[in-house]
Protein backbone atom coordinates (compact mmCIF):
# COMPACT_ATOMS: atom_id res chain seq x y z
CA UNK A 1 0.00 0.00 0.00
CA UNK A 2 1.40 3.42 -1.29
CA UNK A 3 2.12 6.05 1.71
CA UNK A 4 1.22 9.55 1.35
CA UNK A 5 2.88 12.03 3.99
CA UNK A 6 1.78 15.30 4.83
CA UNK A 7 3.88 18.15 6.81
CA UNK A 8 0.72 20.35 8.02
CA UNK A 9 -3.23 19.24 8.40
CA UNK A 10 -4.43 22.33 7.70
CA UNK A 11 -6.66 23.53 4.58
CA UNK A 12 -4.09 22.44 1.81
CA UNK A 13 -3.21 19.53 3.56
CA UNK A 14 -6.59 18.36 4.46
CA UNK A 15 -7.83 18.91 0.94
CA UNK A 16 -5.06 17.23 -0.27
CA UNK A 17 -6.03 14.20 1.59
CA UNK A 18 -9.44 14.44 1.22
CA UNK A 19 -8.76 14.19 -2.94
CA UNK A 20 -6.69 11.38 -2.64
CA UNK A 21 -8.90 8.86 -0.34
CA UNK A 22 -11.56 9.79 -2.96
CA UNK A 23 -9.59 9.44 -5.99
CA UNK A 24 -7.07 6.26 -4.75
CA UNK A 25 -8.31 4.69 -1.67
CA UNK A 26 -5.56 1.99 -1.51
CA UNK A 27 -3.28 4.99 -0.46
CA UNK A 28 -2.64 4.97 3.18
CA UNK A 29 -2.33 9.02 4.27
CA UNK A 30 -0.72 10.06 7.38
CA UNK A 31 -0.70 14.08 8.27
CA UNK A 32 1.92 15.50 10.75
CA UNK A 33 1.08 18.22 12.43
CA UNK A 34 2.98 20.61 15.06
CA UNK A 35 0.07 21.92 16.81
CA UNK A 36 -2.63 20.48 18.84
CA UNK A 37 -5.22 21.35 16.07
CA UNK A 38 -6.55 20.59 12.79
CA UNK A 39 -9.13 21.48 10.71
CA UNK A 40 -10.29 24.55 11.64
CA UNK A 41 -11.47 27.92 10.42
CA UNK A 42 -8.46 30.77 11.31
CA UNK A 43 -9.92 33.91 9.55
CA UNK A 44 -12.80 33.04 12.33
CA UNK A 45 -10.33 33.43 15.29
CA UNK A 46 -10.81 37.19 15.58
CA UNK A 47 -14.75 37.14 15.65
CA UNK A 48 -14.52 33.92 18.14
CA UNK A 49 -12.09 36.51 20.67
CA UNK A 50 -14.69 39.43 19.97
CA UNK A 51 -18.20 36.92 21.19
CA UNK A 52 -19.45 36.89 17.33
CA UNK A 53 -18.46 33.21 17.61
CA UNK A 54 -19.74 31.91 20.83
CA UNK A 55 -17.41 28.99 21.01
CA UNK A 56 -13.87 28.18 19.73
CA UNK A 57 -15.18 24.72 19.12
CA UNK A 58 -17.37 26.18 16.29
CA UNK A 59 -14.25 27.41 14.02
CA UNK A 60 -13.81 23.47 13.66
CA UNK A 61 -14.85 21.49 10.66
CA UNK A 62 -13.72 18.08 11.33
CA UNK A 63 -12.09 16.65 14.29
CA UNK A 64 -9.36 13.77 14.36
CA UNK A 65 -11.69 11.81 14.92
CA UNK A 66 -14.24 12.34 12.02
CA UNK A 67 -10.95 12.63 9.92
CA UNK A 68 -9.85 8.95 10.79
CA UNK A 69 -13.20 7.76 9.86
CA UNK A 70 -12.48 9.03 6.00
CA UNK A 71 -8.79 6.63 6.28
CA UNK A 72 -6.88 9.89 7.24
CA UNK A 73 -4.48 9.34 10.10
CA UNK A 74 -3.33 12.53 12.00
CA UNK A 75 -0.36 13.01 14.27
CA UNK A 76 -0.84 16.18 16.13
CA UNK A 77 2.13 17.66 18.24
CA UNK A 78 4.41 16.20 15.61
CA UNK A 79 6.91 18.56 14.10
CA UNK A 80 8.73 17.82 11.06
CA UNK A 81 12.42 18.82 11.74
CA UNK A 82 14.44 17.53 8.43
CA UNK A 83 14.16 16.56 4.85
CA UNK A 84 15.98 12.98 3.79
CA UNK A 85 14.34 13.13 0.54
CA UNK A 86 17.34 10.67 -0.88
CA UNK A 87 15.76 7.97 1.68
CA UNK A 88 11.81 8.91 1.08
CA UNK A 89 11.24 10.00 4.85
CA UNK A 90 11.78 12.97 6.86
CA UNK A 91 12.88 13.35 10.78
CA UNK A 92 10.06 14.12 13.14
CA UNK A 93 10.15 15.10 16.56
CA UNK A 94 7.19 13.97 19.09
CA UNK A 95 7.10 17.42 20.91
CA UNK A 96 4.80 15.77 24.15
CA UNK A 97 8.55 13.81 24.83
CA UNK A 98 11.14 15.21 22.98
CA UNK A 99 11.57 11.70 21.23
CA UNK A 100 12.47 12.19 17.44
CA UNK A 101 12.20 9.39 14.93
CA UNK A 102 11.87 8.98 10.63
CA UNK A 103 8.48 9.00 8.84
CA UNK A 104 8.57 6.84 5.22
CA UNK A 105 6.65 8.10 2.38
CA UNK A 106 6.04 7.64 -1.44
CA UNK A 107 4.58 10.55 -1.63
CA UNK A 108 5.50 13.75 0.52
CA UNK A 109 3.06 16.93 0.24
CA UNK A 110 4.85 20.21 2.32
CA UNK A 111 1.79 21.95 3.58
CA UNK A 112 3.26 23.68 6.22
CA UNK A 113 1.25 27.07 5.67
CA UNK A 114 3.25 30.22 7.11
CA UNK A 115 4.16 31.59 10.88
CA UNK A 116 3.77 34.88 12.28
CA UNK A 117 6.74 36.83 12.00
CA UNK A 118 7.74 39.44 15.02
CA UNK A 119 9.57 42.65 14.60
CA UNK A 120 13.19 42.50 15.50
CA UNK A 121 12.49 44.00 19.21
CA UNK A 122 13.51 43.11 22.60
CA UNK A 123 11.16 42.50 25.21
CA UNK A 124 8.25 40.97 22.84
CA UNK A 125 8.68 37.38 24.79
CA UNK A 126 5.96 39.46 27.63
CA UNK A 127 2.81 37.24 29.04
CA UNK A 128 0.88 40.57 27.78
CA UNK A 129 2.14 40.34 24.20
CA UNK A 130 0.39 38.11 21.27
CA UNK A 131 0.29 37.42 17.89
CA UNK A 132 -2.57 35.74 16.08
CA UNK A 133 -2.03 33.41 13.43
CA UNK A 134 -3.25 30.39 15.15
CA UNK A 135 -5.63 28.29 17.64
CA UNK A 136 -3.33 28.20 20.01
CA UNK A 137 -1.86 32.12 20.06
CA UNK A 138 -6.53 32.42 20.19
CA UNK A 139 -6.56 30.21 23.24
CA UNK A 140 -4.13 32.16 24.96
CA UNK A 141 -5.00 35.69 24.01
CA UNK A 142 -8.80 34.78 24.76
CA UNK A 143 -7.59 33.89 28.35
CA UNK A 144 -5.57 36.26 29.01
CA UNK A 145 -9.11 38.00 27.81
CA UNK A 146 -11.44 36.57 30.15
CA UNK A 147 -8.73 36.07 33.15
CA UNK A 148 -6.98 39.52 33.01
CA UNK A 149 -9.95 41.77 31.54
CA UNK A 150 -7.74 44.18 30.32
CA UNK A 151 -8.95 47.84 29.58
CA UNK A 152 -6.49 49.05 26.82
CA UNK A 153 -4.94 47.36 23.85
CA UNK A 154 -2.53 48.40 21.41
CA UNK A 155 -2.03 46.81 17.87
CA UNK A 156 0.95 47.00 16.18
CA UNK A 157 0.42 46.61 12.05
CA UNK A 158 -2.73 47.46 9.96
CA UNK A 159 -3.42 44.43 7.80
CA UNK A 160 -6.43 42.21 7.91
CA UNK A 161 -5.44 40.93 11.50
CA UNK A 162 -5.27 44.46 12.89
CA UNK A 163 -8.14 46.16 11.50
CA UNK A 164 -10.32 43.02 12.59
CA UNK A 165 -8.98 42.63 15.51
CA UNK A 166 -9.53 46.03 16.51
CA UNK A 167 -13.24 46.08 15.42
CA UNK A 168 -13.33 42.68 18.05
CA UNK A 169 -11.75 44.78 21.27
CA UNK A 170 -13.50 47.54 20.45
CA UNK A 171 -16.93 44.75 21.11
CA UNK A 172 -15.39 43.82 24.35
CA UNK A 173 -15.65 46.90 25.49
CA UNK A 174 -11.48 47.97 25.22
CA UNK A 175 -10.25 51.03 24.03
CA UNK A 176 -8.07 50.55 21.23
CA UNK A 177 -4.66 52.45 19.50
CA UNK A 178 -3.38 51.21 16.21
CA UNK A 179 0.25 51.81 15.43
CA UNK A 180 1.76 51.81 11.71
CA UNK A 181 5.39 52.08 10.53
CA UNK A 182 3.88 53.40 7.20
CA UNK A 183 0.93 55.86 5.94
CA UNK A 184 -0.44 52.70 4.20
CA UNK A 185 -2.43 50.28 5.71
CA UNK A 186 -3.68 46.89 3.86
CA UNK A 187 -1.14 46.43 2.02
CA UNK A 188 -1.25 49.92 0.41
CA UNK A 189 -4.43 50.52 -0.56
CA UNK A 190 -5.97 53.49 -2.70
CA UNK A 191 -5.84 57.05 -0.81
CA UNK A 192 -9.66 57.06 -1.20
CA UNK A 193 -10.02 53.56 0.42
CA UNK A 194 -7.88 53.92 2.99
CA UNK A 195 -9.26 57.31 3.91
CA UNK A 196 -12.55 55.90 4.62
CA UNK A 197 -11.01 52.78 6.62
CA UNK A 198 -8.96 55.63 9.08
CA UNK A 199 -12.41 57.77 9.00
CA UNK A 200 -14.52 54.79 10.14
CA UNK A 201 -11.87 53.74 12.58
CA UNK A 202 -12.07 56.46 14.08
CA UNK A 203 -15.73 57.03 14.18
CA UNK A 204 -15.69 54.25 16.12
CA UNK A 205 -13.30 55.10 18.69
CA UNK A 206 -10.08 53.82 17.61
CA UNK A 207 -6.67 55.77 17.96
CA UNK A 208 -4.21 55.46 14.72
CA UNK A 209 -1.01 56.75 14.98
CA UNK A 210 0.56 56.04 11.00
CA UNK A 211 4.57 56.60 10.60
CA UNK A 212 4.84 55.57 13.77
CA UNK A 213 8.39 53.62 14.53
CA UNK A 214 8.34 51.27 17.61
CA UNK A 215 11.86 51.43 19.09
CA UNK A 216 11.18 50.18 22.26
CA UNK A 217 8.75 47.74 23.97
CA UNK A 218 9.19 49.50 28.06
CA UNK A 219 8.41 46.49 30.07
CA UNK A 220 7.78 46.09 34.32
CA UNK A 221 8.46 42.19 34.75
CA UNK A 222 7.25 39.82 32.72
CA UNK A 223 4.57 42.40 30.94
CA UNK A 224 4.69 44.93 28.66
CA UNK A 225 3.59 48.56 29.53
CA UNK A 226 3.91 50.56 26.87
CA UNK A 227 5.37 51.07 23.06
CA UNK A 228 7.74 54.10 23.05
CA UNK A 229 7.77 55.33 19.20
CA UNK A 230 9.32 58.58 17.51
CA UNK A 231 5.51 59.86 17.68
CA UNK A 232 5.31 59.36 21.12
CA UNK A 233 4.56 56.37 23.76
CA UNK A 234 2.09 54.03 23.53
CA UNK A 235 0.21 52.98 26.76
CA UNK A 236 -2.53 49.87 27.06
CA UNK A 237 -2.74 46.55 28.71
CA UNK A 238 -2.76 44.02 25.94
CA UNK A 239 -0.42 44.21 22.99
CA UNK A 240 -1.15 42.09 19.65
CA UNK A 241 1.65 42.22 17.42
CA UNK A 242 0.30 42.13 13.37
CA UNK A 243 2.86 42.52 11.87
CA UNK A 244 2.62 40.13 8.76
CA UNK A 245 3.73 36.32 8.09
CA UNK A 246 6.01 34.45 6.66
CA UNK A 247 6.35 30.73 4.96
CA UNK A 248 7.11 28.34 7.59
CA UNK A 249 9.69 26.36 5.60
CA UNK A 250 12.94 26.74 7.90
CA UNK A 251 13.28 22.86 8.25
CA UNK A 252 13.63 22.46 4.32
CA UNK A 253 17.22 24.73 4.48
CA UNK A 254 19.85 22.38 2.52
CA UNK A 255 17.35 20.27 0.93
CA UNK A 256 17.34 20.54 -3.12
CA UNK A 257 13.99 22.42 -3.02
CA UNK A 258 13.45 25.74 -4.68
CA UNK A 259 12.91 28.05 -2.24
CA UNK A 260 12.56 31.82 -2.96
CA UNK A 261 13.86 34.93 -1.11
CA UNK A 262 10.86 35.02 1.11
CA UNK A 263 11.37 31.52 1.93
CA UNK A 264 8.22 30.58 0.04
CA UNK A 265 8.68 26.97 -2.18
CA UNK A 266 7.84 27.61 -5.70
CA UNK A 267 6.13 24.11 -6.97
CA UNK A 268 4.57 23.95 -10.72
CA UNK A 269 1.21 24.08 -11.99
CA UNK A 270 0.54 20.84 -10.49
CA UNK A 271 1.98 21.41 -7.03
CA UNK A 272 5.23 19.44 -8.04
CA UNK A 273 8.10 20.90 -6.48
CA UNK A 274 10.96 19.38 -9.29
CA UNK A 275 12.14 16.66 -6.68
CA UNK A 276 10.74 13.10 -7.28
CA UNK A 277 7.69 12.06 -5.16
CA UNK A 278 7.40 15.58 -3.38
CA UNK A 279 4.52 18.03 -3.63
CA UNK A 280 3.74 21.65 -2.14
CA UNK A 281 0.61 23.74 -1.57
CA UNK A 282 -0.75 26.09 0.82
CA UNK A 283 0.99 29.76 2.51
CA UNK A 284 4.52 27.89 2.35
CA UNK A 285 4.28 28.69 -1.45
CA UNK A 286 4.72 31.33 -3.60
CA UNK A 287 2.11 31.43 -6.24
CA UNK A 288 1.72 32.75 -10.18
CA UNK A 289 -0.01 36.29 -10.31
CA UNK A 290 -2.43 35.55 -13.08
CA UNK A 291 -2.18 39.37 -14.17
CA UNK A 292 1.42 39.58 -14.35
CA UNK A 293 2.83 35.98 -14.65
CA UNK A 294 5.57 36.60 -11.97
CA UNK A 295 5.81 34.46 -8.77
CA UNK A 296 3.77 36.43 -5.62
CA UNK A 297 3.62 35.17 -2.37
CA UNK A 298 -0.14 36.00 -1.22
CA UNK A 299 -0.98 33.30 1.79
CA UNK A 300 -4.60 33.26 1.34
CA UNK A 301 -7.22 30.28 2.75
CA UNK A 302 -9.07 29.77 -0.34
CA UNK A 303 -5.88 29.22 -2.37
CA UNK A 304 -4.41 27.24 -0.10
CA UNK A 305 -7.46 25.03 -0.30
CA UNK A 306 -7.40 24.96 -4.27
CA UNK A 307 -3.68 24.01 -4.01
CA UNK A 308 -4.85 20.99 -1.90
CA UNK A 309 -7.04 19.86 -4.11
CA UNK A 310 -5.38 20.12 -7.51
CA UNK A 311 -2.18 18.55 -5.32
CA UNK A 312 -4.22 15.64 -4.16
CA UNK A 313 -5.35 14.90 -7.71
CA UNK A 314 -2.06 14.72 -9.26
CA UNK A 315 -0.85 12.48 -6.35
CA UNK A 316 -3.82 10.12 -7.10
CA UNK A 317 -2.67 9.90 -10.73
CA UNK A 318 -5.45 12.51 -12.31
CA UNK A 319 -3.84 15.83 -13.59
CA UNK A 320 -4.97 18.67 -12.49
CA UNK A 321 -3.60 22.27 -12.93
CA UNK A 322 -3.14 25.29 -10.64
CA UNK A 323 -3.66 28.60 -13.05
CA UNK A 324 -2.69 31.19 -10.49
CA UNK A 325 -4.44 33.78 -8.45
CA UNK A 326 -5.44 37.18 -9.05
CA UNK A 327 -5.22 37.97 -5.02
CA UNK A 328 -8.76 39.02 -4.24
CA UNK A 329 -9.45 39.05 -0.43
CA UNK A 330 -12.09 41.04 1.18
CA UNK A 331 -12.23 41.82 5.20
CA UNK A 332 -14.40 44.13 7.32
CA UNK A 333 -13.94 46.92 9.55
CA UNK A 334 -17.30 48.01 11.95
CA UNK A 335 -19.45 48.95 9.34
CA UNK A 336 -17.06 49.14 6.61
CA UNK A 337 -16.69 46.29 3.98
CA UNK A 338 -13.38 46.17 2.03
CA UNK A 339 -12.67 44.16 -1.15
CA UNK A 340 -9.26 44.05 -3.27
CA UNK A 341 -8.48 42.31 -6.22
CA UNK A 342 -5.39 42.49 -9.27
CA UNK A 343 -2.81 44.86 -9.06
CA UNK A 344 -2.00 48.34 -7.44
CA UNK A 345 -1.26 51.11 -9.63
CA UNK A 346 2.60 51.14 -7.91
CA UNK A 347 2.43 47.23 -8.45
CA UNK A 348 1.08 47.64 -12.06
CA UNK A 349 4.17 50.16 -12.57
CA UNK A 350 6.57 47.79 -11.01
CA UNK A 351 5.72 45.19 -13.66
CA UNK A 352 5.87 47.26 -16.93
CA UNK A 353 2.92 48.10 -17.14
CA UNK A 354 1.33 51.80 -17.73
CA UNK A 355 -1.74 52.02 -15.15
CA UNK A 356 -4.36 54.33 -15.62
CA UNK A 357 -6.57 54.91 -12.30
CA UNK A 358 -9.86 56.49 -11.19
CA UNK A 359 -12.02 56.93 -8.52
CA UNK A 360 -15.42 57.07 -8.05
CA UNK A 361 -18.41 57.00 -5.34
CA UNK A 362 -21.85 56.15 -6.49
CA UNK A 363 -24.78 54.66 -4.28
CA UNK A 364 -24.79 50.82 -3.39
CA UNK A 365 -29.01 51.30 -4.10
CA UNK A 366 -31.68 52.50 -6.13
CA UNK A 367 -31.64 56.63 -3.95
CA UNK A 368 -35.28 56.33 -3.63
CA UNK A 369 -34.70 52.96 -1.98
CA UNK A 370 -34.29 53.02 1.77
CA UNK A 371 -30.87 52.07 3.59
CA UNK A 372 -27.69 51.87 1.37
CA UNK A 373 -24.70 54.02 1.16
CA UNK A 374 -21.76 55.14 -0.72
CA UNK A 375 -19.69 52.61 -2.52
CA UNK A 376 -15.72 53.61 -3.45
CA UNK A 377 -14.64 51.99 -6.48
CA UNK A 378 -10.65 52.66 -7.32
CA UNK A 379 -10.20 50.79 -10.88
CA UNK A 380 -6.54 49.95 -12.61
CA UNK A 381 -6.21 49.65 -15.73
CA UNK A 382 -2.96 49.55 -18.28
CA UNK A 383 -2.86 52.51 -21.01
CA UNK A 384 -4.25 49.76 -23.73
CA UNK A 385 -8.03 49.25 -21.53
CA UNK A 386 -6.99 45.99 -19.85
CA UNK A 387 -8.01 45.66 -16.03
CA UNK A 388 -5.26 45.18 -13.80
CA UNK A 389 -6.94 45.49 -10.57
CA UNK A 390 -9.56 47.39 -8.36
CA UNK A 391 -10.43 47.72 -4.93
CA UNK A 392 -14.44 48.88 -3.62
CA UNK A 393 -15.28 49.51 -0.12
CA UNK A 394 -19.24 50.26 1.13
CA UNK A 395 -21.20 49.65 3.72
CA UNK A 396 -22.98 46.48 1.68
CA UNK A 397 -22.40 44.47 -1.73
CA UNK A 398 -18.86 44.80 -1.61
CA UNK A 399 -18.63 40.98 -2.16
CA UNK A 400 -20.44 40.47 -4.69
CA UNK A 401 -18.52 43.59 -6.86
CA UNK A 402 -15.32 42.83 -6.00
CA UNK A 403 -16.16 38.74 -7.26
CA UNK A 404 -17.41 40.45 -10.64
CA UNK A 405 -14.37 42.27 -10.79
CA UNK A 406 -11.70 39.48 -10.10
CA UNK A 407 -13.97 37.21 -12.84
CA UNK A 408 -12.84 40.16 -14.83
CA UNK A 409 -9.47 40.36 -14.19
CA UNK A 410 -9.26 36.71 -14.74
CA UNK A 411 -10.84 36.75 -18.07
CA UNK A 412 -8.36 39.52 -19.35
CA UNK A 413 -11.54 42.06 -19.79
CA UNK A 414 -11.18 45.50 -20.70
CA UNK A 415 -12.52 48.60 -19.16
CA UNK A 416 -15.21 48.31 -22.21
CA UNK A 417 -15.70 45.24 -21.75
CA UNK A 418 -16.70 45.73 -17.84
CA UNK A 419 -18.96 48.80 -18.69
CA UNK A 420 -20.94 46.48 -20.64
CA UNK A 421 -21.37 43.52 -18.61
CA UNK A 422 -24.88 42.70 -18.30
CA UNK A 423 -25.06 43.34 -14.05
CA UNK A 424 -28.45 42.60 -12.42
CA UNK A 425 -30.53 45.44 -11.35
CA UNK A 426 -33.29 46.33 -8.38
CA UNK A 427 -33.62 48.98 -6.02
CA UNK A 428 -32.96 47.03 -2.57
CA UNK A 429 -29.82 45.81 -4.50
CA UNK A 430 -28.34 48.24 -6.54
CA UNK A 431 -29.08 51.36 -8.47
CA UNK A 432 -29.43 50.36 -12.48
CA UNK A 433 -26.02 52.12 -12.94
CA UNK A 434 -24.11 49.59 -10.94
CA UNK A 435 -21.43 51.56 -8.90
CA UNK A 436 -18.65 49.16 -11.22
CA UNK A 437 -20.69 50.04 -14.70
CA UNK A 438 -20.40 53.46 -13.24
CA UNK A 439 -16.82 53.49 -12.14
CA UNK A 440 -16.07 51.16 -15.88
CA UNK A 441 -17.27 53.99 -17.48
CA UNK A 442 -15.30 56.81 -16.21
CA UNK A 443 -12.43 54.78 -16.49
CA UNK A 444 -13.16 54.36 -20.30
CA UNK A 445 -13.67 57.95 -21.15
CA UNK A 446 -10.24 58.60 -19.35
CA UNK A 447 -8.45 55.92 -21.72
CA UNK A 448 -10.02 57.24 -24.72
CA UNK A 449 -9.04 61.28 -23.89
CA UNK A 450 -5.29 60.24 -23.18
C-alpha cells in the first residue's frame, strides 16, 4: 500500500487528503502536524475573541476523529524537523517527549502554511504580548481576555489581523490604539479607500497613529507597559503584534527544493516541487499572479485550499492544474466592507505596465430605496483598456462587486468590456447604474481622452 505524507493538516493539507482517499483509496495518508489542532477555520479566530463566535469549538470542521473515519491518520504535536528526501522519509520530533524518529513516504506533500513573523524587538517574549495566526496564540489571548480583563490594547500593524482585531476589542468593550510604521495600511491601498477605513476607525473610537516607529517595547516584569515610538509612547494593557507572516519552511534549508527569497517553495502548476515524489501547496508557497505571470507570495485560505485539491489529484494519478491567483481578499472593519483584487497602480508600474486609475463614489441602491450608502470603487487599468486590478469599499455588496471584478481580471476584460457587462438590477440591490458600470465607465472615457 502506497504512503502519502503530509507536513501540516491544515486547509491544503486536508484537501489534499481528502482528494486522494476519494480518488485512490488503496493509499494509506498520514498528516503530521505541530500543533494540537486541525481542521479549523483561522480567519474566524478574531470574531470567536470578539463573542461573534460563541465557542472556539465552532471554528472546527472536522475533528481527528471524524478525519480517521475518512482513512486519514493525523499526528498532532508532531513537528517535522528535516528533509531525507534521498531515503523517502523525513525526521520528526514527538514534541509531548522530545523523542524524534523517521516518517517513510512515497509521496511527501509540504503543507506547512506560514508563521507569524515578530519585529526584530527586545522584550516581545511578555505574558501581555500576542500574535494571532493560530488556535493556540486564540486560546491564549482569549484567556488572558477573560482572566486579566484588560482595559487598553494596542495593535501594532494594519493588515487584515489588525483592523479586525480592533473592530473585536472595540466589542469587548477595550479602548483601542493602532500603530503603523507606514501611511499605508492593507497592504497599500488606494488614498480614497484607505481614507474611509482611518475615518470609520475612528468614528468608532479607535486611535491610529501612522509613521509611527516602535523602538522600544518598556516592560515592568514579565509584561509589557507601553510602546515608546518617535511619535510618542504608547500605553494599554494588551499588545497584539500584526505585523505580517512568513512561509514556515525553515526545516527544508539544505534540501534541493526551490525556495525563494521570502522563503516561500515555488512548486509547478501541479503542485510538483521538481524533486521526485514531493509536492507543495498552501501559505509555504509562492504562487503565479495571473495578471502579471511573476511568482507572488499572497498566503490566502481559499488558495491554499485549491492548491490541496489540484495537489491531491495529481498524487492520485489525475492531472490537475493550478492557473494562479489574481489575489482578491475582502475583510471588514465596523461597518465598513473592504474588497481588493489584481494589481496596485505602484504594483502595475513595477511590472511594466502603464496604469491608468480612477475613482469614483456612487450609491450601493436605487436613492429612492431606503438604507444603502456610498460605494468607493478605485479601478486599474494599463494605457491599452486591460483591467489590472480594483479595490471597492461600502457599507454592503462589496462581495459580490469585488467577485465580478476578479472574474474580470481573470478573463483579461477591458474597461469596455466591464462597462458592458450585463449586471443585475433592483432597487434594494443596486441602483441600475451599478457603482462598477459606473466606475467602468469613467475609467473608459479617461483611456479614450489620453
Amino acid at each position: 500500500m502506497p504512503r502519502l505524507l503530509i507536513v501540516g493538516a491544515m486547509a491544503a493539507g486536508m484537501s489534499a487528503a481528502s482528494k486522494v482517499r476519494r480518488l485512490s483509496p488503496e493509499w494509506e495518508v498520514t498528516a503530521l502536524d505541530a500543533g494540537e489542532d486541525v481542521s479549523y477555520g483561522a480567519c474566524g479566530l478574531p470574531y470567536w475573541l470578539g463573542g461573534v463566535t460563541p465557542s472556539g469549538s465552532d471554528l472546527y470542521a472536522l475533528t481527528t476523529e471524524q478525519i480517521a473515519e475518512r482513512g486519514v491518520e493525523v499526528l498532532l504535536r508532531t513537528r517535522v524537523t528535516g528533509l531525507l528526501e534521498g531515503r523517502k522519509r523525513v525526521e520528526a520530533e514527538d514534541l509531548r517527549n522530545g523523542r524524534t524518529r523517521e516518517e517513510a513516504y512515497d509521496a511527501l506533500l509540504i503543507a506547512t502554511g506560514a508563521r507569524a513573523v515578530l519585529p526584530d524587538l527586545r522584550g516581545l517574549d511578555a505574558e501581555n504580548c500576542f500574535s494571532l495566526h493560530d488556535f493556540g496564540d486564540g486560546r491564549r489571548l482569549h484567556r488572558f481576555l477573560e482572566e486579566e480583563r484588560p482595559r487598553s490594547a494596542a495593535i501594532w500593524g494594519m493588515g487584515y489581523i489588525g483592523l479586525e482585531m480592533a473592530e473585536n476589542f472595540r466589542a469587548r468593550g477595550l479602548t483601542v490604539t493602532m500603530v503603523n510604521r507606514s501611511s499605508q495600511i492593507l497592504g497599500g491601498v488606494a488614498e480614497p479607500i484607505r481614507d474611509r477605513i482611518l475615518d470609520t476607525l475612528t468614528d468608532h473610537g479607535v486611535a491610529v497613529r501612522l509613521q509611527s516607529e516602535v523602538r522600544e517595547a518598556m516592560r515592568s516584569g514579565d509584561r509589557i507597559t507601553a510602546l515608546d515610538t518617535d511619535r510618542g509612547t504608547v500605553n494599554a494593557d494588551l499588545f497584539l503584534v500584526a505585523t505580517g507572516v512568513r512561509p514556515a519552511t525553515d526545516f527544508l534549508r539544505g534540501s534541493p527544493l526551490r525556495i525563494d527569497g521570502s522563503g516561500a517553495l515555488r512548486p509547478d502548476e501541479t503542485c510538483a516541487t521538481g524533486v521526485h515524489g514531493i509536492w507543495a501547496a498552501g501559505d509555504c508557497c509562492a504562487v503565479r499572479n495571473r495578471i502579471t505571470g511573476q511568482w507572488a507570495y499572497v498566503p490566502l485560505g481559499t488558495t491554499a485550499n485549491k492548491m490541496g485539491r489540484v495537489a491531491g489529484s495529481n498524487i492520485a494519478g489525475v492531472r490537475e492544474r493550478f492557473p494562479g491567483i489574481v489575489a482578491t481578499a475582502i475583510m471588514k472593519a465596523f461597518d465598513l466592507e473592504v474588497g481588493i483584487t489584481g494589481l496596485s497602480a505602484e504594483d502595475a508600474a513595477a511590472a511594466g505596465f502603464d496604469p491608468v486609475t480612477v475613482d469614483v463614489e456612487a450609491s450601493t441602491r436605487a436613492e429612492y430605496y431606503p438604507g444603502g450608502g456610498t460605494a468607493s470603487v478605485h479601478l486599474v487599468a494599463d494605457g491599452r483598456g486591460r483591467l489590472l486590478g480594483g479595490q471597492i469599499c461600502a457599507p454592503e455588496g462589496t462581495k459580490g462587486r469585488i467577485d465580478t471584478l476578479a472574474a474580470a481580471l481573470t478573463a483579461s476584460m477591458t474597461a469596455d468590456e466591464l462597462a458592458s457587462l450585463d449586471l443585475a438590477y433592483a432597487p434594494p440591490f443596486a441602483p441600475v447604474w451599478d457603482p462598477l458600470l459606473v466606475a467602468a465607465n469613467v475609467l473608459r472615457s479617461k483611456l479614450k481622452n489620453r
